[in-house]
PDB file of N, CA and C in Angstrom:
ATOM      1  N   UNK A   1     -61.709 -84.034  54.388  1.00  0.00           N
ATOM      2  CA  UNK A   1     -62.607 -83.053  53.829  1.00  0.00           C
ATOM      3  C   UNK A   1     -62.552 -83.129  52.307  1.00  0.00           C
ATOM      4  N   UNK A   2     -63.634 -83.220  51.317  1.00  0.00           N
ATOM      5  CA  UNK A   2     -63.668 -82.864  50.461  1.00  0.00           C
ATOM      6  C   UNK A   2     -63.729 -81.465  49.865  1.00  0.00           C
ATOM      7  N   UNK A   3     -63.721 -81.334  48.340  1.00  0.00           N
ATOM      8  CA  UNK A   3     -63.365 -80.050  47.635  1.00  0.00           C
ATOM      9  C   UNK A   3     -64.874 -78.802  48.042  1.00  0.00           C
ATOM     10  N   UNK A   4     -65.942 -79.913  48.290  1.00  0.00           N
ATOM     11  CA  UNK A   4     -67.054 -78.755  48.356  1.00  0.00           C
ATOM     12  C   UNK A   4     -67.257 -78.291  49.839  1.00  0.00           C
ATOM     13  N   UNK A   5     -66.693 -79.167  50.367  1.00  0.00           N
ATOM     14  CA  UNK A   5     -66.536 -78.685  51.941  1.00  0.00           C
ATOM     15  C   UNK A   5     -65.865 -77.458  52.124  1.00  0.00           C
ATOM     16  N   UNK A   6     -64.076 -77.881  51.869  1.00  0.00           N
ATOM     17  CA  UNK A   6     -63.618 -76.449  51.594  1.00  0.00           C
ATOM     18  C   UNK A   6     -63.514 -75.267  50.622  1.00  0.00           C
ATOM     19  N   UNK A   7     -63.791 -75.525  49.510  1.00  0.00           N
ATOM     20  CA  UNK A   7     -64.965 -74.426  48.962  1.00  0.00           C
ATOM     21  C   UNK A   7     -65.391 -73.404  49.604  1.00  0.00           C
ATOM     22  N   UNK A   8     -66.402 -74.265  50.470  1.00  0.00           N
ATOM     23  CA  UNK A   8     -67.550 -73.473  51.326  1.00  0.00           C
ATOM     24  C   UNK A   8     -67.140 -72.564  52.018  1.00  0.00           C
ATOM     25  N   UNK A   9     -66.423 -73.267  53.062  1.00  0.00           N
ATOM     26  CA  UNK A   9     -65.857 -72.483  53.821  1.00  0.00           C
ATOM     27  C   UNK A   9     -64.586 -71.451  53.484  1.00  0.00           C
ATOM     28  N   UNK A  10     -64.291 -71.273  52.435  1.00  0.00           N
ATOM     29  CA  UNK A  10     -63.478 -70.699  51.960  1.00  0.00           C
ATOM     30  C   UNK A  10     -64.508 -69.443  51.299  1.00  0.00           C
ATOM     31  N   UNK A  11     -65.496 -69.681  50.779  1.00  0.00           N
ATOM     32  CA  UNK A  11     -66.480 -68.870  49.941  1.00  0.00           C
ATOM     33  C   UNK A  11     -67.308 -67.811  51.790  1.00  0.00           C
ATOM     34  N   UNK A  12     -67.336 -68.855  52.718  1.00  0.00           N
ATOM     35  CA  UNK A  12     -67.751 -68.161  53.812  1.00  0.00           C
ATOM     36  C   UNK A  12     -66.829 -67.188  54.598  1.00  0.00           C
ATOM     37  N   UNK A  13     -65.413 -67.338  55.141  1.00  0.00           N
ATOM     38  CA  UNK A  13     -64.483 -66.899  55.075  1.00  0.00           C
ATOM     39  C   UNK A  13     -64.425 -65.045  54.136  1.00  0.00           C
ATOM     40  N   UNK A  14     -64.580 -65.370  52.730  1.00  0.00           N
ATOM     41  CA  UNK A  14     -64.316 -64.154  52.370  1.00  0.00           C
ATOM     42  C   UNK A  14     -66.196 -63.586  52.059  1.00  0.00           C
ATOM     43  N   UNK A  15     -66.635 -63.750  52.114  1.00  0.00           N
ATOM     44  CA  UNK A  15     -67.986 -63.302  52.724  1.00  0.00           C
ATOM     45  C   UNK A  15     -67.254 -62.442  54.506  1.00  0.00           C
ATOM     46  N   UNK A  16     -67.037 -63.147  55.195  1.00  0.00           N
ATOM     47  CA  UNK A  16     -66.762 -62.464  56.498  1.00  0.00           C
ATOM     48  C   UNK A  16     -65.721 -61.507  56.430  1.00  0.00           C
ATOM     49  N   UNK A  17     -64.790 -61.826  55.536  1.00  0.00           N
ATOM     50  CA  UNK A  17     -63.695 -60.316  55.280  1.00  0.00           C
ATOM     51  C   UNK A  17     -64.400 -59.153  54.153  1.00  0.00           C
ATOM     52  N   UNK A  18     -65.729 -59.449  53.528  1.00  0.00           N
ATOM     53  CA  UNK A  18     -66.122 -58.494  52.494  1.00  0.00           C
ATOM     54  C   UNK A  18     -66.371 -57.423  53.927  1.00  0.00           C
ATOM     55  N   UNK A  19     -67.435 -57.976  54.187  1.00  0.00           N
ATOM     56  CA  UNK A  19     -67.987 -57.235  55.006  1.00  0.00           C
ATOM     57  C   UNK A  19     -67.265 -56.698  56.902  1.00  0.00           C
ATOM     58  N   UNK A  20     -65.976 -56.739  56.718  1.00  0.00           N
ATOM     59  CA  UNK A  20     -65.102 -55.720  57.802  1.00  0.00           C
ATOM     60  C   UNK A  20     -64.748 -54.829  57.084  1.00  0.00           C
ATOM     61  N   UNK A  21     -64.047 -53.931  57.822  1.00  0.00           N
ATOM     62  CA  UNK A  21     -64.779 -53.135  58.534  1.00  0.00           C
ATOM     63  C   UNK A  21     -62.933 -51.948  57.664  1.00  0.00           C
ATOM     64  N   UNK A  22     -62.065 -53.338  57.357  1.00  0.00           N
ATOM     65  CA  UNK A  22     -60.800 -52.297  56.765  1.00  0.00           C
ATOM     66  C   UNK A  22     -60.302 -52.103  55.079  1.00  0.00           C
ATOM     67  N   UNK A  23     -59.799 -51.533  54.780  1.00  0.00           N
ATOM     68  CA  UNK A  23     -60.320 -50.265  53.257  1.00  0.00           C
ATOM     69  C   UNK A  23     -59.807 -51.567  52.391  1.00  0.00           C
ATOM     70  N   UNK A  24     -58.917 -52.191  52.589  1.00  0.00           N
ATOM     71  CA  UNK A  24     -58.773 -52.909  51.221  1.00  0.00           C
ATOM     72  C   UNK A  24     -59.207 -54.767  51.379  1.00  0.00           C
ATOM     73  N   UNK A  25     -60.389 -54.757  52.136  1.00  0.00           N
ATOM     74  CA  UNK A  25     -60.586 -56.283  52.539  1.00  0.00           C
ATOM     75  C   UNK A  25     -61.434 -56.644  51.446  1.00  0.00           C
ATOM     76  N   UNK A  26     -62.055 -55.748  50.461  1.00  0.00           N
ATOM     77  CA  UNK A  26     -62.678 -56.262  49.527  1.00  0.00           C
ATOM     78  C   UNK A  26     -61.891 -57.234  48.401  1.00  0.00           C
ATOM     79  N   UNK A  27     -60.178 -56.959  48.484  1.00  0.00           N
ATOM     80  CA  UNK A  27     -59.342 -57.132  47.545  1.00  0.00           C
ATOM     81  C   UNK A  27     -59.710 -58.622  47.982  1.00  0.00           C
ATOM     82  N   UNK A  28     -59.038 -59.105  49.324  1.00  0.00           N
ATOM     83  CA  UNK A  28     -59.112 -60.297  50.345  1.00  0.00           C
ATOM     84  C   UNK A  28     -59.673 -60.907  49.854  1.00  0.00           C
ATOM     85  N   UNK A  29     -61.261 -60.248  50.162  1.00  0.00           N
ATOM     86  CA  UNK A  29     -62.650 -60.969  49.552  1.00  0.00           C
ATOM     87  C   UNK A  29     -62.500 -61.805  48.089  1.00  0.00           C
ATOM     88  N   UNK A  30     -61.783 -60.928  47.791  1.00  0.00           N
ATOM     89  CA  UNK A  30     -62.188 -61.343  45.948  1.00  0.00           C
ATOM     90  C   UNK A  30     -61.406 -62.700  45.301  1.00  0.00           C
ATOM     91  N   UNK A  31     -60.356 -62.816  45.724  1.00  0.00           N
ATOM     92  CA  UNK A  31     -58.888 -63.222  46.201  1.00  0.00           C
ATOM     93  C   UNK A  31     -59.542 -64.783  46.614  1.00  0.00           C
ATOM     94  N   UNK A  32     -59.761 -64.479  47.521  1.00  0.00           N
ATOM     95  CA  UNK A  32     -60.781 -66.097  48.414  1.00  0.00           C
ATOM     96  C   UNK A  32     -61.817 -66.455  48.054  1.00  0.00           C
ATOM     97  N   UNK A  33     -62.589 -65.259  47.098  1.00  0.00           N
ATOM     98  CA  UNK A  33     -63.728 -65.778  46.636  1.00  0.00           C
ATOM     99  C   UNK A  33     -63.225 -66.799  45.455  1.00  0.00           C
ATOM    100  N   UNK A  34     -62.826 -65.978  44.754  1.00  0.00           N
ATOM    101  CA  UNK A  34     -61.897 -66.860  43.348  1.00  0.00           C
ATOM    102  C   UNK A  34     -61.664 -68.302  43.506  1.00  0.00           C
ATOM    103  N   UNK A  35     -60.378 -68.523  44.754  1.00  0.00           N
ATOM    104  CA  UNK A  35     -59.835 -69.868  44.789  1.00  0.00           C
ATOM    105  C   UNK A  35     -61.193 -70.380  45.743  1.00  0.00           C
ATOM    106  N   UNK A  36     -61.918 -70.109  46.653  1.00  0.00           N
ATOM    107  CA  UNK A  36     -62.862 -70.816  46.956  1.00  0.00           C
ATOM    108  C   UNK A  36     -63.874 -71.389  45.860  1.00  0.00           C
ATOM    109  N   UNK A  37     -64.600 -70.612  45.040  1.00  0.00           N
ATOM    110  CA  UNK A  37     -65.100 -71.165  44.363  1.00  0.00           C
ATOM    111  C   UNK A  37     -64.198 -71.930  43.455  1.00  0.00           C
ATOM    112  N   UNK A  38     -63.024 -71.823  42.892  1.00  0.00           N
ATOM    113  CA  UNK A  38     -62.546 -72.745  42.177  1.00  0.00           C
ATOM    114  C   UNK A  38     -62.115 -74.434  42.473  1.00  0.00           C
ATOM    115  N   UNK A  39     -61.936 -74.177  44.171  1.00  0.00           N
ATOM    116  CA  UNK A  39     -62.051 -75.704  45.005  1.00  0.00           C
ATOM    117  C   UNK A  39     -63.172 -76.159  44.633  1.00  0.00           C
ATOM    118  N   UNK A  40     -64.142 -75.024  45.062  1.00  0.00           N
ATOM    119  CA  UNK A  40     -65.815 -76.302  45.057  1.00  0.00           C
ATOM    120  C   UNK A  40     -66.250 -77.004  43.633  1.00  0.00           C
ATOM    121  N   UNK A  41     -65.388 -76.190  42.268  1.00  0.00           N
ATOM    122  CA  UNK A  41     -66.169 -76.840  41.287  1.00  0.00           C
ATOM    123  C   UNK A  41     -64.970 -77.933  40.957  1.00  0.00           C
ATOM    124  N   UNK A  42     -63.786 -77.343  41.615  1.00  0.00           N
ATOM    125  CA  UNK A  42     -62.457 -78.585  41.324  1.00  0.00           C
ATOM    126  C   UNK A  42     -63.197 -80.100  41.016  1.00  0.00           C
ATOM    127  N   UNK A  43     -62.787 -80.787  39.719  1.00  0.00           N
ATOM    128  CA  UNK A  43     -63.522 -82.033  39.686  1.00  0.00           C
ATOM    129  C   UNK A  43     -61.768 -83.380  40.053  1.00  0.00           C
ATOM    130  N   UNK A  44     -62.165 -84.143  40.702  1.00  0.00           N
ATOM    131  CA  UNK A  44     -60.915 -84.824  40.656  1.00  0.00           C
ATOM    132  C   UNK A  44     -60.520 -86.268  39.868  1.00  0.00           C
TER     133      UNK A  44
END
C-alpha cells in the first residue's frame, strides 16, 4: 500500500468515528484526521 492509500482510509476511518454516536469521539476524529492527512501528503 502506498501513503495515499492509507491516508484515505485513515481520513475515512475518522470521518466514521466523527460521526458516533460517544461524547469524546470528536477528539478520535481529529487525532486520525491529522496523521491521516499527514500520510497522504507524506512525500518519500
Amino acid at each position: 500500500m502506498n501513503n495515499k492509500t492509507k491516508g484515505s482510509i485513515l481520513i475515512v476511518l475518522a470521518l466514521l468515528v466523527f460521526f458516533s454516536k460517544q461524547e469524546y469521539a470528536w477528539i478520535m476524529s481529529a487525532i486520525l484526521l491529522g496523521i491521516g492527512s499527514g500520510v497522504f501528503f507524506w512525500k518519500k
